[in-house]
Protein backbone atom coordinates (compact mmCIF):
# COMPACT_ATOMS: atom_id res chain seq x y z
CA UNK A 1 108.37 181.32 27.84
CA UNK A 2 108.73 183.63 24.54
CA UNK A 3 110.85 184.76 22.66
CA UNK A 4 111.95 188.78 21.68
CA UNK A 5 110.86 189.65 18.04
CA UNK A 6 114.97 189.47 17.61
CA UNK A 7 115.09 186.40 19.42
CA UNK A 8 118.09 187.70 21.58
CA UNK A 9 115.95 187.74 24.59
CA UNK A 10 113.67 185.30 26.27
CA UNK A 11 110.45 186.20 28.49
CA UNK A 12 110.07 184.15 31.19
CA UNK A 13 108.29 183.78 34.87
CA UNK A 14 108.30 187.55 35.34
CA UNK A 15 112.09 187.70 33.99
CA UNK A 16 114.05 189.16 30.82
CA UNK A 17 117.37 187.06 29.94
CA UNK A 18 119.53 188.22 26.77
CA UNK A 19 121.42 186.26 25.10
CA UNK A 20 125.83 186.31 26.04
CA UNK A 21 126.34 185.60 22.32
CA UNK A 22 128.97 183.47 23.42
CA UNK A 23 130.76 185.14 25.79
CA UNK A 24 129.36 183.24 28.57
CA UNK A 25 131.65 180.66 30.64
CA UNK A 26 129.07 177.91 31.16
CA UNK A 27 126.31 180.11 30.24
CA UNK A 28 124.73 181.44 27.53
CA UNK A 29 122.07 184.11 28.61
CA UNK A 30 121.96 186.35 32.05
CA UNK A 31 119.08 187.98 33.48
CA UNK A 32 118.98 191.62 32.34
CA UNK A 33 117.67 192.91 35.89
CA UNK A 34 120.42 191.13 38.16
CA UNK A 35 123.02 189.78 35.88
CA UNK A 36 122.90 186.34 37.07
CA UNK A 37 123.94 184.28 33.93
CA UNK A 38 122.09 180.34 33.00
CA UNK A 39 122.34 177.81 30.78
CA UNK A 40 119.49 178.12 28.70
CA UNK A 41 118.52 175.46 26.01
CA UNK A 42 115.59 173.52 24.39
CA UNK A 43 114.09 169.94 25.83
CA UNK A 44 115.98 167.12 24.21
CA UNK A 45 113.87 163.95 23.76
CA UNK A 46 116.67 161.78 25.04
CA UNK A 47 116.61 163.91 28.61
CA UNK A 48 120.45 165.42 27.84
CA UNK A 49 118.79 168.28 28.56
CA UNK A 50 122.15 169.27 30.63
CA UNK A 51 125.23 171.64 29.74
CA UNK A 52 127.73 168.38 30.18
CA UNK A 53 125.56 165.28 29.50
CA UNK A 54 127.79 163.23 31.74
CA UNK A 55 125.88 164.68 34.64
CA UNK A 56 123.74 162.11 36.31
CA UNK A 57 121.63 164.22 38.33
CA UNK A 58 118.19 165.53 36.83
CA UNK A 59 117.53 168.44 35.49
CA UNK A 60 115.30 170.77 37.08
CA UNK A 61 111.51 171.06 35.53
CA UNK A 62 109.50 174.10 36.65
CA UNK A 63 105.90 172.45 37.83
CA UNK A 64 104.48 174.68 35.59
CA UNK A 65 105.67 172.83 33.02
CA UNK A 66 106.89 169.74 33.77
CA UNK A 67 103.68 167.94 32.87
CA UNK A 68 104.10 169.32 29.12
CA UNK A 69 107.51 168.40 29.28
CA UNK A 70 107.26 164.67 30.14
CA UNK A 71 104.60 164.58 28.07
CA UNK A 72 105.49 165.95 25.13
CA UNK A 73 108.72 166.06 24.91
CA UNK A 74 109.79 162.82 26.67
CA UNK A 75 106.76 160.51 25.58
CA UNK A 76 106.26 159.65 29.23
CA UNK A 77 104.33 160.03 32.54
CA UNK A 78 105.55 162.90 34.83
CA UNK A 79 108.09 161.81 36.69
CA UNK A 80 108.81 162.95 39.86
CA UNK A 81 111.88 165.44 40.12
CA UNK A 82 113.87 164.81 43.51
CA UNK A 83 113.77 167.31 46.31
CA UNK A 84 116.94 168.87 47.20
């Protein structure tokens, strides 16, 4: 993932998203090519990684990073994310 010079947009996986700048219900960026708006935030150490933190489910790690993540961020082994 990177960041535009402006840091309005983020690079990821092949795919531009630009920030809503708060216009977003539940959602703060959308993909510039379809439109399709996420929640889009940074790796908390505590794991509330989610919109509402009342949410029990996991988030979702991309394998391409989720070793970093539970590594570096969480302090812990990779755990293993359930399949849906």
């Amino acid at each position: 993932m990177t960041f535009s010079k402006t840091g309005k947009s983020i690079h990821y996986d092949g795919r531009t998203f630009q920030t809503l700048r708060g216009r977003g219900y539940k959602a703060n960026y959308f993909d510039v090519e379809t439109g399709e708006e996420f929640w889009i935030s940074g790796p908390r150490k505590d794991g509330k990684d989610r919109l509402y933190s009342e949410s029990t489910q996991p988030v979702d790690v991309d394998d391409d990073v989720a070793e970093e993540y539970w590594r570096d961020i969480r302090g812990q082994k990779r755990a293993e994310t359930p399949k849906r």
